[in-house]
Each structure stands twice: as structure tokens, then as C-alpha cells.
Protein backbone atom coordinates (compact mmCIF):
# COMPACT_ATOMS: atom_id res chain seq x y z
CA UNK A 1 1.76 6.10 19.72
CA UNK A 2 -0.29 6.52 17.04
CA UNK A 3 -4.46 5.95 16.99
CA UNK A 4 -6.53 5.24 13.44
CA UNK A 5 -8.27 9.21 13.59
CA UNK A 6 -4.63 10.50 14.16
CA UNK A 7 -3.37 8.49 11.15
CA UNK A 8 -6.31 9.74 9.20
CA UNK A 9 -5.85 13.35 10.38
CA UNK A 10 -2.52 13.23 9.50
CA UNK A 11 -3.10 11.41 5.72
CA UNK A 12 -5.35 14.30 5.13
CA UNK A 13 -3.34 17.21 6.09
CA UNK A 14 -0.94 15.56 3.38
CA UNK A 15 -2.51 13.90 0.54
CA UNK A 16 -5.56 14.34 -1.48
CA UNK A 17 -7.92 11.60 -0.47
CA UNK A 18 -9.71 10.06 -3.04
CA UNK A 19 -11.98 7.95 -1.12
CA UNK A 20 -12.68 7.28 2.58
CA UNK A 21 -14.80 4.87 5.00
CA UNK A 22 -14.65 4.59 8.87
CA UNK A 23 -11.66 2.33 7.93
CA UNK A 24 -10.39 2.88 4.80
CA UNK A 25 -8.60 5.83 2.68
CA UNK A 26 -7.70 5.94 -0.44
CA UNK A 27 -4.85 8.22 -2.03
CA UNK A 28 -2.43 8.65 -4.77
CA UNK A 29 1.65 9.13 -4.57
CA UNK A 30 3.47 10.38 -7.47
CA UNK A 31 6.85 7.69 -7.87
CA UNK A 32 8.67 8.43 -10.54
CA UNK A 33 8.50 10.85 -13.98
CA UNK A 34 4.91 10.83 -14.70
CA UNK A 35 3.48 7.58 -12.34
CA UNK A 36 1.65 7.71 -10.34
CA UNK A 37 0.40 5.15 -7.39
CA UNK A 38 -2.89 4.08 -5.60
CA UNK A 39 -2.44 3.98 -1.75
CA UNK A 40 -5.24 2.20 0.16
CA UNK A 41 -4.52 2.31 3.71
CA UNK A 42 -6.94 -0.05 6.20
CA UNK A 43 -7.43 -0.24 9.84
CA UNK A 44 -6.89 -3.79 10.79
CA UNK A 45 -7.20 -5.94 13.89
CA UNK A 46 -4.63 -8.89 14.26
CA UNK A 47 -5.12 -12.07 16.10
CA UNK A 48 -3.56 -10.32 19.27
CA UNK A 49 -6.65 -7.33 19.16
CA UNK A 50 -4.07 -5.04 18.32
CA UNK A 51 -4.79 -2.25 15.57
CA UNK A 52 -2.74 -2.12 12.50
CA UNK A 53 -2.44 -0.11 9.51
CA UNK A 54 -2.21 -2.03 6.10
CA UNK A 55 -0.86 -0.10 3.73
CA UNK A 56 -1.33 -1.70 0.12
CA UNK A 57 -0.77 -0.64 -3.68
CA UNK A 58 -2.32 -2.04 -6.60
CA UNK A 59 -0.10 -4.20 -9.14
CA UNK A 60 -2.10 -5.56 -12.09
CA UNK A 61 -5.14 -7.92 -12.51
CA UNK A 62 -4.02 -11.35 -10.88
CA UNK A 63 -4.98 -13.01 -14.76
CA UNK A 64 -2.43 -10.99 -16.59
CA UNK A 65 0.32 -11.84 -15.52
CA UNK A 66 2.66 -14.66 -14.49
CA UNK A 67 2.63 -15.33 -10.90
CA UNK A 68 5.64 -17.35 -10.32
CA UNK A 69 7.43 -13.89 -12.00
CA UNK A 70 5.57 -11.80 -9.88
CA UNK A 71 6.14 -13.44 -6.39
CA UNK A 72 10.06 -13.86 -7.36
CA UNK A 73 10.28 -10.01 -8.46
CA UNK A 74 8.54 -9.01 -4.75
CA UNK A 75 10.83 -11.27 -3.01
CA UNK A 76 13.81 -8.70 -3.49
CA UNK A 77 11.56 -6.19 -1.33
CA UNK A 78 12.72 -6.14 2.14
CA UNK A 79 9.24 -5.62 3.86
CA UNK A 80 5.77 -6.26 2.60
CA UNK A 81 4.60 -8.93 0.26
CA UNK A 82 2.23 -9.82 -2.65
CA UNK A 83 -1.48 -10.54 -2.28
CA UNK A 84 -4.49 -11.22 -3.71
CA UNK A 85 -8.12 -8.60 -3.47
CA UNK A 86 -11.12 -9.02 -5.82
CA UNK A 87 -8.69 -10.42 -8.68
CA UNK A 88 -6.13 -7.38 -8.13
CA UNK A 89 -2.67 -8.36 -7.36
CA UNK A 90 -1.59 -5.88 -4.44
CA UNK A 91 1.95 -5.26 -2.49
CA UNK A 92 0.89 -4.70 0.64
CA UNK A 93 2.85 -3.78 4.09
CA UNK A 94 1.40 -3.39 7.80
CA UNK A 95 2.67 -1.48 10.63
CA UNK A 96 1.27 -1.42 14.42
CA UNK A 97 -0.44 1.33 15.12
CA UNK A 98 0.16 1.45 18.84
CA UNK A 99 4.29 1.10 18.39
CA UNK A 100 4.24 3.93 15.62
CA UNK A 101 4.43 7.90 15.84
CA UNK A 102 2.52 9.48 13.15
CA UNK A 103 6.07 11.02 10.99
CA UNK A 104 6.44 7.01 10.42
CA UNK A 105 3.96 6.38 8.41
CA UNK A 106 5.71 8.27 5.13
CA UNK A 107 8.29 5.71 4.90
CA UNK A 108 6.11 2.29 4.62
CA UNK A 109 3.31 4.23 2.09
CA UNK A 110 6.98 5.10 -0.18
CA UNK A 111 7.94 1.75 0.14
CA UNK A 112 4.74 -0.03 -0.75
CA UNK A 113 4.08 2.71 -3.73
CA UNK A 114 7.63 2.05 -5.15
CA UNK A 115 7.62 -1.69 -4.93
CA UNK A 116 3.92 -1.86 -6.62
CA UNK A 117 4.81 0.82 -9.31
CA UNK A 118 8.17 -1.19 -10.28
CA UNK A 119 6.34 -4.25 -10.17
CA UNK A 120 3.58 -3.12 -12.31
CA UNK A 121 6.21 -1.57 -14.83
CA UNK A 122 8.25 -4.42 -15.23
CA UNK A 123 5.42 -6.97 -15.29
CA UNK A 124 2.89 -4.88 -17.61
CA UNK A 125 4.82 -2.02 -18.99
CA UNK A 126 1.71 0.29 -17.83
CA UNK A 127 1.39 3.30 -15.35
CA UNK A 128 -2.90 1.86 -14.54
CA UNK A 129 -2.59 1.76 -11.04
């Protein structure tokens, strides 16, 4: 079981963080060659009161591209989905924080990184995010 300051203890032992709040960080991941991928990871609280981690990667500005192309090209990922923040197109994933050991967390920030840098490749042909 997994609490917010353990999940920020253990991004920080592992990543450089870029930025931080009381509930934010910020980080990159390297994905493939060169690339390179923004990770923004949020404490959240759902409906239920429960704490979750959202774990979201930047795509491209929501005016660039097409959005029926870019909601069909995320619906091939098997977890996550696209969203919308300040104009900036996003993949984004969440995981409970109670029902999650800290050595889980790798997975869902490779996932999201991966999906968001393919998506931005394919939909902009840029490495900005």
C-alpha cells in the first residue's frame, strides 16, 4: 500500500524532478533514440475519497492537430486515455494509491510516456514534449 510522500520519495530516488508542489511532480523519461517525455504525476481524490495517482504525458497543443485522428490513434492503448489541460492534449492514466506497492508505479509512467511520445510522433512529427 502505497501513500502520496512514499510515491514521491520513491520518484525522487529515481528520476530527476523538474518541478514539484505538495501534489504535483514533474519529470522526464527517455522513450526511444533521442526522445524524450514529460511525466506529470498528481495526487488526486476520486468521488469515493480515495487517493489516486494520475500519471499524464503531454501530446501536442489541442489546435494542431486533428482530434478525431488523435482519439482513434489512443484508442489502440489498452489503459489510459486522451484529455484536455490548458489547451495541451495529454494521455493520461490513474492508479489507486491505496491498492498499489511502490515497484508498480514504473510500469503505468512507461506506458503513459510511450503512448504520448508515439502519439506526438505520429501526429506532429516532433520530439516537444
Amino acid at each position: 500500500m502505497a501513500s502520496w510522500d512514499d510515491l514521491v520519495s520513491y520518484v525522487r530516488v529515481r528520476y530527476e524532478i523538474m518541478r514539484q508542489s505538495d501534489e504535483e511532480l514533474w519529470f522526464n523519461l527517455p522513450t526511444r533514440g533521442e526522445r524524450t517525455q514529460l511525466v506529470v504525476v498528481r495526487q488526486v481524490v476520486g468521488d469515493d475519497g480515495h487517493a489516486w495517482a494520475q500519471i499524464s504525458s503531454p501530446i501536442c497543443r489541442v489546435a494542431d492537430v486533428d482530434l478525431a485522428e488523435l482519439l482513434t490513434l489512443a484508442s489502440a492503448s489498452v489503459v489510459g486515455g486522451v484529455a484536455a489541460t490548458d489547451g495541451v492534449a495529454v494521455f493520461r492514466h490513474s492508479v489507486p494509491l491505496a491498492d498499489a506497492e511502490l515497484g508498480d508505479f514504473d510500469r503505468p509512467f512507461r506506458v503513459v510516456v510511450a503512448v504520448a511520445d508515439d502519439l506526438e510522433e505520429k501526429l506532429t512529427g516532433g520530439d516537444e514534449h
